[in-house]
PDB file of N, CA and C in Angstrom:
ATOM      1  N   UNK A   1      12.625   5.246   6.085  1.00  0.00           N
ATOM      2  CA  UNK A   1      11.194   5.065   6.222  1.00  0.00           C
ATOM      3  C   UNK A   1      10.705   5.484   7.610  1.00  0.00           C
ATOM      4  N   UNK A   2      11.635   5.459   8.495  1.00  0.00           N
ATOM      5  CA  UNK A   2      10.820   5.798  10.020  1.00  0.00           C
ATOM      6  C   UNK A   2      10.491   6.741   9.817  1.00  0.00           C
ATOM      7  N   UNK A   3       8.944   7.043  10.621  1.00  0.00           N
ATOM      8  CA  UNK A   3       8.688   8.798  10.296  1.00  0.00           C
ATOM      9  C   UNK A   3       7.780   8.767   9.142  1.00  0.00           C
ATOM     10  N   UNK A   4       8.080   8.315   8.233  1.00  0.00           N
ATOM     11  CA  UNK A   4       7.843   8.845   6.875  1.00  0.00           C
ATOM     12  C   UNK A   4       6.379   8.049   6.637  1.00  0.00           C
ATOM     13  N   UNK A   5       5.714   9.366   5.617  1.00  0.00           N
ATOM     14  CA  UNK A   5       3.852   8.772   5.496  1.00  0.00           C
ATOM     15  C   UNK A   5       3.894   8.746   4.487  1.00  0.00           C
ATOM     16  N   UNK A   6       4.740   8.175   3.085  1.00  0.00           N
ATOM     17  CA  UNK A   6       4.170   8.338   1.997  1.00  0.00           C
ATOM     18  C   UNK A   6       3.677   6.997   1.401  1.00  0.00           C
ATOM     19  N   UNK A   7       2.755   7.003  -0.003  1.00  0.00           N
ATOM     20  CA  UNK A   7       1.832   6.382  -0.208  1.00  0.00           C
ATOM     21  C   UNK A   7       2.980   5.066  -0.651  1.00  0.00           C
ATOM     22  N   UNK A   8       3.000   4.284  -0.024  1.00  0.00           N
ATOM     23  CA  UNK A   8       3.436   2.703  -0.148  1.00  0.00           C
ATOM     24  C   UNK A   8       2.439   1.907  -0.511  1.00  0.00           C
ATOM     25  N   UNK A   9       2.919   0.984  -1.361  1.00  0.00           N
ATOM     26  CA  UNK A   9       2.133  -0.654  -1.493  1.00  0.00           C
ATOM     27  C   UNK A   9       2.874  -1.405  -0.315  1.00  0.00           C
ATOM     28  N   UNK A  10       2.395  -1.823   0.655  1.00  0.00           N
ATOM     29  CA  UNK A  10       2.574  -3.019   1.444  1.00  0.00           C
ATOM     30  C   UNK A  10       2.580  -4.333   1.673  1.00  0.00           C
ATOM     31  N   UNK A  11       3.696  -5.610   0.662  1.00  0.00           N
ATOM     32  CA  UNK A  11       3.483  -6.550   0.579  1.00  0.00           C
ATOM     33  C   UNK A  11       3.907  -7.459   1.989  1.00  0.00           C
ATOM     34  N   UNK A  12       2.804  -8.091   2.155  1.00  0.00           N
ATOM     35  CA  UNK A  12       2.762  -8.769   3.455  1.00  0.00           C
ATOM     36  C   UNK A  12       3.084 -10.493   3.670  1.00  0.00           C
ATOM     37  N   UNK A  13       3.279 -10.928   5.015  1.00  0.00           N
ATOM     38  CA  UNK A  13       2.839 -12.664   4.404  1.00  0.00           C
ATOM     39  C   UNK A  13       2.086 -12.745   4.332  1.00  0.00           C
ATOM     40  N   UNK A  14       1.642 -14.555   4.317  1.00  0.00           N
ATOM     41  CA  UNK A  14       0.320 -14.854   3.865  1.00  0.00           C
ATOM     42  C   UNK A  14      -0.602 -14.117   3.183  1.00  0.00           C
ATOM     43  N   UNK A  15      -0.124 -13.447   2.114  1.00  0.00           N
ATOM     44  CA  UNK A  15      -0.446 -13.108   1.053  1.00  0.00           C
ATOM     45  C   UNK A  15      -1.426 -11.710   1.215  1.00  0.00           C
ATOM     46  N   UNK A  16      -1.070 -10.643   1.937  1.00  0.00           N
ATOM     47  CA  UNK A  16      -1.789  -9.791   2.046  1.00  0.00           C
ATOM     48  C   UNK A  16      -1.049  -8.475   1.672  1.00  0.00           C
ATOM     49  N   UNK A  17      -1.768  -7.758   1.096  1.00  0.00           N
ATOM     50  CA  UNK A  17      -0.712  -6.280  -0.038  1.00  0.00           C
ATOM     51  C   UNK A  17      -2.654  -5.441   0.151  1.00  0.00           C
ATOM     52  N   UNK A  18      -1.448  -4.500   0.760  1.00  0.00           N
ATOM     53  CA  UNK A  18      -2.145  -2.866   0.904  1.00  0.00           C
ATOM     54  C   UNK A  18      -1.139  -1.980   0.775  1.00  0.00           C
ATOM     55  N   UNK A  19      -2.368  -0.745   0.542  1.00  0.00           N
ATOM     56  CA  UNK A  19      -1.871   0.173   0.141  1.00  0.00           C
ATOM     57  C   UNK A  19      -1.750   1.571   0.768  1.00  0.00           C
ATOM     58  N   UNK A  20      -1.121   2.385   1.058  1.00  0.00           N
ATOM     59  CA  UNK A  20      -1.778   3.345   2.330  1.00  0.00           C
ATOM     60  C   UNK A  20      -0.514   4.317   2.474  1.00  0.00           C
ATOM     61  N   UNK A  21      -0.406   5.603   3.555  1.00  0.00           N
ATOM     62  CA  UNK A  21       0.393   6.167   3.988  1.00  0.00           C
ATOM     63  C   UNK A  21       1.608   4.968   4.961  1.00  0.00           C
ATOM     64  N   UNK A  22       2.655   4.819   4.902  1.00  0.00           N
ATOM     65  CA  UNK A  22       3.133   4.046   5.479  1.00  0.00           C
ATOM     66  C   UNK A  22       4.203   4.417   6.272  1.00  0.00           C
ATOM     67  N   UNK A  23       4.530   4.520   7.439  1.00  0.00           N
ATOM     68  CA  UNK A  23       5.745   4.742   8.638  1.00  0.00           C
ATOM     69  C   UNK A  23       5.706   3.870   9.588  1.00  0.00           C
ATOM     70  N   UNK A  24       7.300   3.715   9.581  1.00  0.00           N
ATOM     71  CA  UNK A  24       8.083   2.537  10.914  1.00  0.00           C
ATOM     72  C   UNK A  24       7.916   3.036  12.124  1.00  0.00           C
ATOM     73  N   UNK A  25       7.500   2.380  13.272  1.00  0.00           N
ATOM     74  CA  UNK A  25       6.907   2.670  14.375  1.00  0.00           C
ATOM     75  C   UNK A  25       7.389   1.854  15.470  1.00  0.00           C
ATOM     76  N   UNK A  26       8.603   1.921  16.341  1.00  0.00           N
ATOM     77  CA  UNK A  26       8.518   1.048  17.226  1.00  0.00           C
ATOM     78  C   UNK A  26       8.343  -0.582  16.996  1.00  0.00           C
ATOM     79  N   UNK A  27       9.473  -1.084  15.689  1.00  0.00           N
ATOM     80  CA  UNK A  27       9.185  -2.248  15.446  1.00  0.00           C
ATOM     81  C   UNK A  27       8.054  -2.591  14.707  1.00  0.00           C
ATOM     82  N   UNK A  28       7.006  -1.969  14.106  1.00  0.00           N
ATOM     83  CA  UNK A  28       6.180  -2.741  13.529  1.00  0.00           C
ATOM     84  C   UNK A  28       5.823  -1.149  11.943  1.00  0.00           C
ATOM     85  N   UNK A  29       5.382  -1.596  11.040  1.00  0.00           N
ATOM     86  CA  UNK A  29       4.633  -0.994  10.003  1.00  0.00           C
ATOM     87  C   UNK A  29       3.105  -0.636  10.099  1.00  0.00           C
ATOM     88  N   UNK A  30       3.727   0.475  10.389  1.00  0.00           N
ATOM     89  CA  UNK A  30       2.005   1.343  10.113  1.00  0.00           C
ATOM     90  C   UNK A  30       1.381   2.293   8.643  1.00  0.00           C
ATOM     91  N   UNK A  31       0.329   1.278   8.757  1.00  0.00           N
ATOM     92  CA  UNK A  31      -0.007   1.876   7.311  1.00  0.00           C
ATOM     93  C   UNK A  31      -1.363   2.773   7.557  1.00  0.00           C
ATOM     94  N   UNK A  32      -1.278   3.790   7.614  1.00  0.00           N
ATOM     95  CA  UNK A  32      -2.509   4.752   7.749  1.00  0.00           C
ATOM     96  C   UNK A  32      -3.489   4.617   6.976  1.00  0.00           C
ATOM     97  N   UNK A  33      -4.783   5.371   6.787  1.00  0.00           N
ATOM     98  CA  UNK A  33      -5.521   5.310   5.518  1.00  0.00           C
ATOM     99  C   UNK A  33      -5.337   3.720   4.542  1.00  0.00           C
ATOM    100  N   UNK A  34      -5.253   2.902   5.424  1.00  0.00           N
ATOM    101  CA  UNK A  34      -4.803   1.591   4.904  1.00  0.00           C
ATOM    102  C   UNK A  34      -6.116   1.101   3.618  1.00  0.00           C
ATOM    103  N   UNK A  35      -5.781   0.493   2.208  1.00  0.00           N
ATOM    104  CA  UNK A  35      -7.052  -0.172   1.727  1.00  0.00           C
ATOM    105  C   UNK A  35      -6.063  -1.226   1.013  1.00  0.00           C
ATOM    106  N   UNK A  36      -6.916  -2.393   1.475  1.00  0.00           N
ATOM    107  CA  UNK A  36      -6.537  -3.629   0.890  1.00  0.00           C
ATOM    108  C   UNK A  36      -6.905  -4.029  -0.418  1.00  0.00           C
ATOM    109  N   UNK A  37      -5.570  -4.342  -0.946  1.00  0.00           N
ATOM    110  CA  UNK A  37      -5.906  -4.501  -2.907  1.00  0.00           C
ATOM    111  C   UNK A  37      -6.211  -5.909  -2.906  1.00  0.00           C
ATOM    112  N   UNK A  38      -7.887  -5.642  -2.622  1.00  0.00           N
ATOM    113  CA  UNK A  38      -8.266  -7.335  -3.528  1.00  0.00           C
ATOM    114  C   UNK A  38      -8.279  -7.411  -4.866  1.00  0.00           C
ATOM    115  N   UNK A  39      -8.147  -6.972  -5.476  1.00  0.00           N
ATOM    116  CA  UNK A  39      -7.921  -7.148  -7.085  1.00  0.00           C
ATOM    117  C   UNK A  39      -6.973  -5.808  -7.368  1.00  0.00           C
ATOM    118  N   UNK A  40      -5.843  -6.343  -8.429  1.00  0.00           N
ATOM    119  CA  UNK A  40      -5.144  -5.780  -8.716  1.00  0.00           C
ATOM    120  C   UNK A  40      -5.777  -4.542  -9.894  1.00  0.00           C
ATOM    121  N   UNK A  41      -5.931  -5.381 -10.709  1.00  0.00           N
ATOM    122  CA  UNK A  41      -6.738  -4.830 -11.928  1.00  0.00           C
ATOM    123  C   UNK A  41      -5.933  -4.580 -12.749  1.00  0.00           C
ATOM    124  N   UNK A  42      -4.767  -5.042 -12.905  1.00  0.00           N
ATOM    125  CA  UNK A  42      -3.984  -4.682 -13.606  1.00  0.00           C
ATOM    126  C   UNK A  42      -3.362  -5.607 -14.819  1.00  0.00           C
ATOM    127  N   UNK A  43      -2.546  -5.546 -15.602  1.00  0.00           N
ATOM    128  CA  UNK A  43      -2.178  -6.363 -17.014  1.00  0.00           C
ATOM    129  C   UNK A  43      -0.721  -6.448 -16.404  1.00  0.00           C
ATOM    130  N   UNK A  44       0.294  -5.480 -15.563  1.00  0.00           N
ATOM    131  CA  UNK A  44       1.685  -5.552 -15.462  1.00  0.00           C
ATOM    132  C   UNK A  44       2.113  -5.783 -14.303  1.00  0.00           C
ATOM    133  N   UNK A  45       0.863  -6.080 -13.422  1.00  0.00           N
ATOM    134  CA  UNK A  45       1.491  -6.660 -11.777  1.00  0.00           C
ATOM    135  C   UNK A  45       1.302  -5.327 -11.209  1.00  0.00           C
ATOM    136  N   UNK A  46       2.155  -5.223  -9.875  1.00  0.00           N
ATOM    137  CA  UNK A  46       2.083  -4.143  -8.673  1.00  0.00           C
ATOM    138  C   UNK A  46       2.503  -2.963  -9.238  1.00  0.00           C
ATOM    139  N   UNK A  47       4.087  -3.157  -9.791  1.00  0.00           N
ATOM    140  CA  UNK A  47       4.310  -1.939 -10.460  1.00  0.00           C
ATOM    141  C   UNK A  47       3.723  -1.237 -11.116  1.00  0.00           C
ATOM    142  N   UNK A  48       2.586  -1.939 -12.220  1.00  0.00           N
ATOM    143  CA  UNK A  48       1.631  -0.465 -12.741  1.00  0.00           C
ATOM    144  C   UNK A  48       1.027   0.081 -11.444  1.00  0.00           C
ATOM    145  N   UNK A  49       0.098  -0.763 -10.849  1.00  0.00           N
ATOM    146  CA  UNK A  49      -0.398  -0.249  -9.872  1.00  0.00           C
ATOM    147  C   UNK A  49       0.343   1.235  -9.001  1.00  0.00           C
ATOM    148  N   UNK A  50       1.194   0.976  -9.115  1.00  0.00           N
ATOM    149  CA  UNK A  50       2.215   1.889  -8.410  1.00  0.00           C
ATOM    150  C   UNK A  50       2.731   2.926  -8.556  1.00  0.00           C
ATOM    151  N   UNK A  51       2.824   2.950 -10.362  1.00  0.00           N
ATOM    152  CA  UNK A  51       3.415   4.279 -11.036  1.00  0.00           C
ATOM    153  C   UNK A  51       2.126   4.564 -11.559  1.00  0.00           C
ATOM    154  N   UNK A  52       0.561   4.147 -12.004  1.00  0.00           N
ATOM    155  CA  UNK A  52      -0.458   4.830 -12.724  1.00  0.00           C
ATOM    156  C   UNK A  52      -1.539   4.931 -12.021  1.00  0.00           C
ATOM    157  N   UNK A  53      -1.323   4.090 -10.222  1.00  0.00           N
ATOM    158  CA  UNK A  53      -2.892   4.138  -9.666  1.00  0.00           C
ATOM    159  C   UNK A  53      -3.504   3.204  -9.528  1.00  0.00           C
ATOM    160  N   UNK A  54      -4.745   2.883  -9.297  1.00  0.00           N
ATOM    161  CA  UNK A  54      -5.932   2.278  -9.637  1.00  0.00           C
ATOM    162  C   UNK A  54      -6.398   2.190 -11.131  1.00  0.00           C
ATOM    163  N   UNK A  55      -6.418   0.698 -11.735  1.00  0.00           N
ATOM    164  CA  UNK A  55      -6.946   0.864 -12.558  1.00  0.00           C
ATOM    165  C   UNK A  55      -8.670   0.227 -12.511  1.00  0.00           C
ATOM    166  N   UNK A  56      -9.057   0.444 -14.092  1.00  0.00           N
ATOM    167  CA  UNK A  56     -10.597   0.224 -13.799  1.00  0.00           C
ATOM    168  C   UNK A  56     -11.081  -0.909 -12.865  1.00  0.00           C
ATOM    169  N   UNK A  57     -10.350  -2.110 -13.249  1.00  0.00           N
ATOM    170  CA  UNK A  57     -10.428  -3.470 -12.590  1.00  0.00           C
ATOM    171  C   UNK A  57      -9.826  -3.383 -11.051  1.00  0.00           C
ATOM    172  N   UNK A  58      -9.336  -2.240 -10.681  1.00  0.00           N
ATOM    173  CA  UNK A  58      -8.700  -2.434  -9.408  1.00  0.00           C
ATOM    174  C   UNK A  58      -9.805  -2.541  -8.071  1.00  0.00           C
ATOM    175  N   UNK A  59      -9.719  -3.426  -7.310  1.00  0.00           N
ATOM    176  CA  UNK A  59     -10.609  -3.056  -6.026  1.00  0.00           C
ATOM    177  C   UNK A  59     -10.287  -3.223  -4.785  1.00  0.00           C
ATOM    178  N   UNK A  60      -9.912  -1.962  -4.229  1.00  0.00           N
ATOM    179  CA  UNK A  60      -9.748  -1.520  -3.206  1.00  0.00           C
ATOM    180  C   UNK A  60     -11.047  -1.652  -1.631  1.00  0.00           C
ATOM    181  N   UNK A  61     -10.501  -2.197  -0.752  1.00  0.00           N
ATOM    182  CA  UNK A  61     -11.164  -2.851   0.266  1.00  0.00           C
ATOM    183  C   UNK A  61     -10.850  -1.255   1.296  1.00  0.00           C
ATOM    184  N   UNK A  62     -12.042  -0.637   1.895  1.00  0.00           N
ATOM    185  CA  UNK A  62     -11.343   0.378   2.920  1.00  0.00           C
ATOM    186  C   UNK A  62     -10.674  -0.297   4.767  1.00  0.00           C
ATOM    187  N   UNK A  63      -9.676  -0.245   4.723  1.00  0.00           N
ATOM    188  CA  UNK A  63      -9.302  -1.014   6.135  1.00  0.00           C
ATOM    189  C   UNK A  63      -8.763  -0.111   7.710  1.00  0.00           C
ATOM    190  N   UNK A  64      -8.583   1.431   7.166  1.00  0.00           N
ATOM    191  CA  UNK A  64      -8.245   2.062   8.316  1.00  0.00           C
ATOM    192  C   UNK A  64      -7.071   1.965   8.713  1.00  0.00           C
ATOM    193  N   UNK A  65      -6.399   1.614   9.874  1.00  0.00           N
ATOM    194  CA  UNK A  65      -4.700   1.678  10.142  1.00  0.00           C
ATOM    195  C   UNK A  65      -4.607   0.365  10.379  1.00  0.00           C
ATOM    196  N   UNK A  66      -3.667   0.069   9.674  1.00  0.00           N
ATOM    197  CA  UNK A  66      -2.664  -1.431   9.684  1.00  0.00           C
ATOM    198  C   UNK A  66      -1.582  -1.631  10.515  1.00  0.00           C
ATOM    199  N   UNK A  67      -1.467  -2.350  11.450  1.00  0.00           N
ATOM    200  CA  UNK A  67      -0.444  -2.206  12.035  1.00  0.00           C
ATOM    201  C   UNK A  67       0.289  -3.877  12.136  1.00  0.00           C
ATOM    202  N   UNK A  68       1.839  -3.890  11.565  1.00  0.00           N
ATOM    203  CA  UNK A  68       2.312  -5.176  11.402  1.00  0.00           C
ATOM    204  C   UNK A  68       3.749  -5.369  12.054  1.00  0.00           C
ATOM    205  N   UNK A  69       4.183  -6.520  12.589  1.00  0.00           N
ATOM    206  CA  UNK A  69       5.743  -6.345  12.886  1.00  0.00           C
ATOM    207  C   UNK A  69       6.185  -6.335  11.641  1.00  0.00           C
ATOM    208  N   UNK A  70       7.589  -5.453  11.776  1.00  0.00           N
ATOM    209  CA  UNK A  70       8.144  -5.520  10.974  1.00  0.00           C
ATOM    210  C   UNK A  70       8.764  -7.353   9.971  1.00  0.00           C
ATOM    211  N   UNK A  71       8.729  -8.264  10.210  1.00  0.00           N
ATOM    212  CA  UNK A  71       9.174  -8.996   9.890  1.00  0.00           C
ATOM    213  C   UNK A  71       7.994  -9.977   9.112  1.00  0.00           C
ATOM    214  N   UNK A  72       7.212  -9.183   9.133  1.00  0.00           N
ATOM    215  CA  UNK A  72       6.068  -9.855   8.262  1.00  0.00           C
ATOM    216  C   UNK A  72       5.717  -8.985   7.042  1.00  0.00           C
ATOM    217  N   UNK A  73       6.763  -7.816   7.315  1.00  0.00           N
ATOM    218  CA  UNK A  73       6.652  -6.897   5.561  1.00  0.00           C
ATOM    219  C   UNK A  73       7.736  -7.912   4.535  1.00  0.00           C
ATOM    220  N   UNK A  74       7.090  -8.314   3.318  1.00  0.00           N
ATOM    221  CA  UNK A  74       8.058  -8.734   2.534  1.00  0.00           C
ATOM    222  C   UNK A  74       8.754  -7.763   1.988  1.00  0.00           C
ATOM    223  N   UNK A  75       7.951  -6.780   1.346  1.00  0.00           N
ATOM    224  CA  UNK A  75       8.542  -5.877   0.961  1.00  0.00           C
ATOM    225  C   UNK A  75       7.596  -4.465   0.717  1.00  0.00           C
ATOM    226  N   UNK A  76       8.037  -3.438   0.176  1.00  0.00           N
ATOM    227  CA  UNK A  76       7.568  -1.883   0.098  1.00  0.00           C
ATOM    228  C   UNK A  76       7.759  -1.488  -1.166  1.00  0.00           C
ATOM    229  N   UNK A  77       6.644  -1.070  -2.115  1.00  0.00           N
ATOM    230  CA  UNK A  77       6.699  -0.430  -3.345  1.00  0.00           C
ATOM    231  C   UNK A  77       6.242   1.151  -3.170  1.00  0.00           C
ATOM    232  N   UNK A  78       7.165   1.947  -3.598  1.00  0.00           N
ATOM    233  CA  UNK A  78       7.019   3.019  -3.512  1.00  0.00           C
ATOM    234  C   UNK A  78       6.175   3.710  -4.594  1.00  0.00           C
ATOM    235  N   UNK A  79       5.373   4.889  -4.056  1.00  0.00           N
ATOM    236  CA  UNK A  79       4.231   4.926  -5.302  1.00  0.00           C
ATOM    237  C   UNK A  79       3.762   6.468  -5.679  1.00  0.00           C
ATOM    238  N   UNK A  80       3.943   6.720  -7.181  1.00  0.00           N
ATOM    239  CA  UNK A  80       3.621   7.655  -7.617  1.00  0.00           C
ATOM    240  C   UNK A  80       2.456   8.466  -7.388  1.00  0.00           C
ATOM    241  N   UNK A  81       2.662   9.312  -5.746  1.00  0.00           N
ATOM    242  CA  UNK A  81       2.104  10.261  -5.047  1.00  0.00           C
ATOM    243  C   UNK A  81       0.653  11.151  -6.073  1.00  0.00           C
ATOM    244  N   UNK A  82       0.984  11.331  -7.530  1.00  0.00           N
ATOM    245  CA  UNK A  82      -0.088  12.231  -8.253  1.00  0.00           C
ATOM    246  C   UNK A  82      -1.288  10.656  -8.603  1.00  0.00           C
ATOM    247  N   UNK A  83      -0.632   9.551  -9.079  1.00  0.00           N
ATOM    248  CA  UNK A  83      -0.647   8.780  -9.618  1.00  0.00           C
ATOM    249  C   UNK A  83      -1.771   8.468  -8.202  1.00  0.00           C
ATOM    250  N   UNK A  84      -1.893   8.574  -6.992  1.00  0.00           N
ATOM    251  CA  UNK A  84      -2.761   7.939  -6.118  1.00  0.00           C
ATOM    252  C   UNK A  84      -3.261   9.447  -5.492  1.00  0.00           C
ATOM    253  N   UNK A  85      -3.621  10.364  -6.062  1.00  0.00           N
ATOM    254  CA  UNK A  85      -4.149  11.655  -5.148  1.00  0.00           C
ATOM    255  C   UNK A  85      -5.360  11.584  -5.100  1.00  0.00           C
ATOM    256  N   UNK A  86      -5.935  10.905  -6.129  1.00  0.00           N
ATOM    257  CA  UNK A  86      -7.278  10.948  -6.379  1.00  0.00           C
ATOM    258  C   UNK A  86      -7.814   9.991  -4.806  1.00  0.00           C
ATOM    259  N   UNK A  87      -7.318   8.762  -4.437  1.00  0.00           N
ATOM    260  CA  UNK A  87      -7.674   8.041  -3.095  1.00  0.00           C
ATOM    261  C   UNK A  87      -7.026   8.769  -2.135  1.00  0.00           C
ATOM    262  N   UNK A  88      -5.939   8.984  -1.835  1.00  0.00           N
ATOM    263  CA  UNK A  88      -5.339   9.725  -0.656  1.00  0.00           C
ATOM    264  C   UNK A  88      -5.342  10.985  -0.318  1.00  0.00           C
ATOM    265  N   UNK A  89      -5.180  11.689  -1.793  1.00  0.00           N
ATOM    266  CA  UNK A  89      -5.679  13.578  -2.197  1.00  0.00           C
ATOM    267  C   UNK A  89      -4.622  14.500  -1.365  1.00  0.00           C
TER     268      UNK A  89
END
């Protein structure tokens, strides 16, 4: 992941998950083009989100660059690049 900008879901603590270009930076997660998923919109959890996009119900918050220590990422869903071109392009 260091280096690397591709479109990640970013699950965070205290309960915060965005979505964005994402690379390791000197100890902390940077998420570029960052937008926060207040509503999923989804029927199958993150993973649809992940392999089909945004769905109708999805709503996306615009947030700009995220920057987190690393130890407050729970975890990283990797995400079907065509599947999000339409927001990131």
């Amino acid at each position: 992941m260091a280096g690397a900008t591709e479109v990640q879901i970013a699950v965070l603590t205290n309960g915060f998950v965005y979505v964005g270009n994402v690379a390791q930076r000197d100890g902390y997660v940077e998420i570029v083009n960052a937008k926060n998923i207040r509503r999923w919109g989804t029927t199958k959890g993150l993973g649809q989100l992940a392999i089909q996009g945004p769905q109708k119900e999805t709503i996306l918050d615009e947030t700009g660059v995220v920057r987190v220590p690393l130890h407050s990422v729970i975890f990283l869903i990797d995400c079907q690049e065509k599947a999000w071109r339409q927001i990131f392009g």
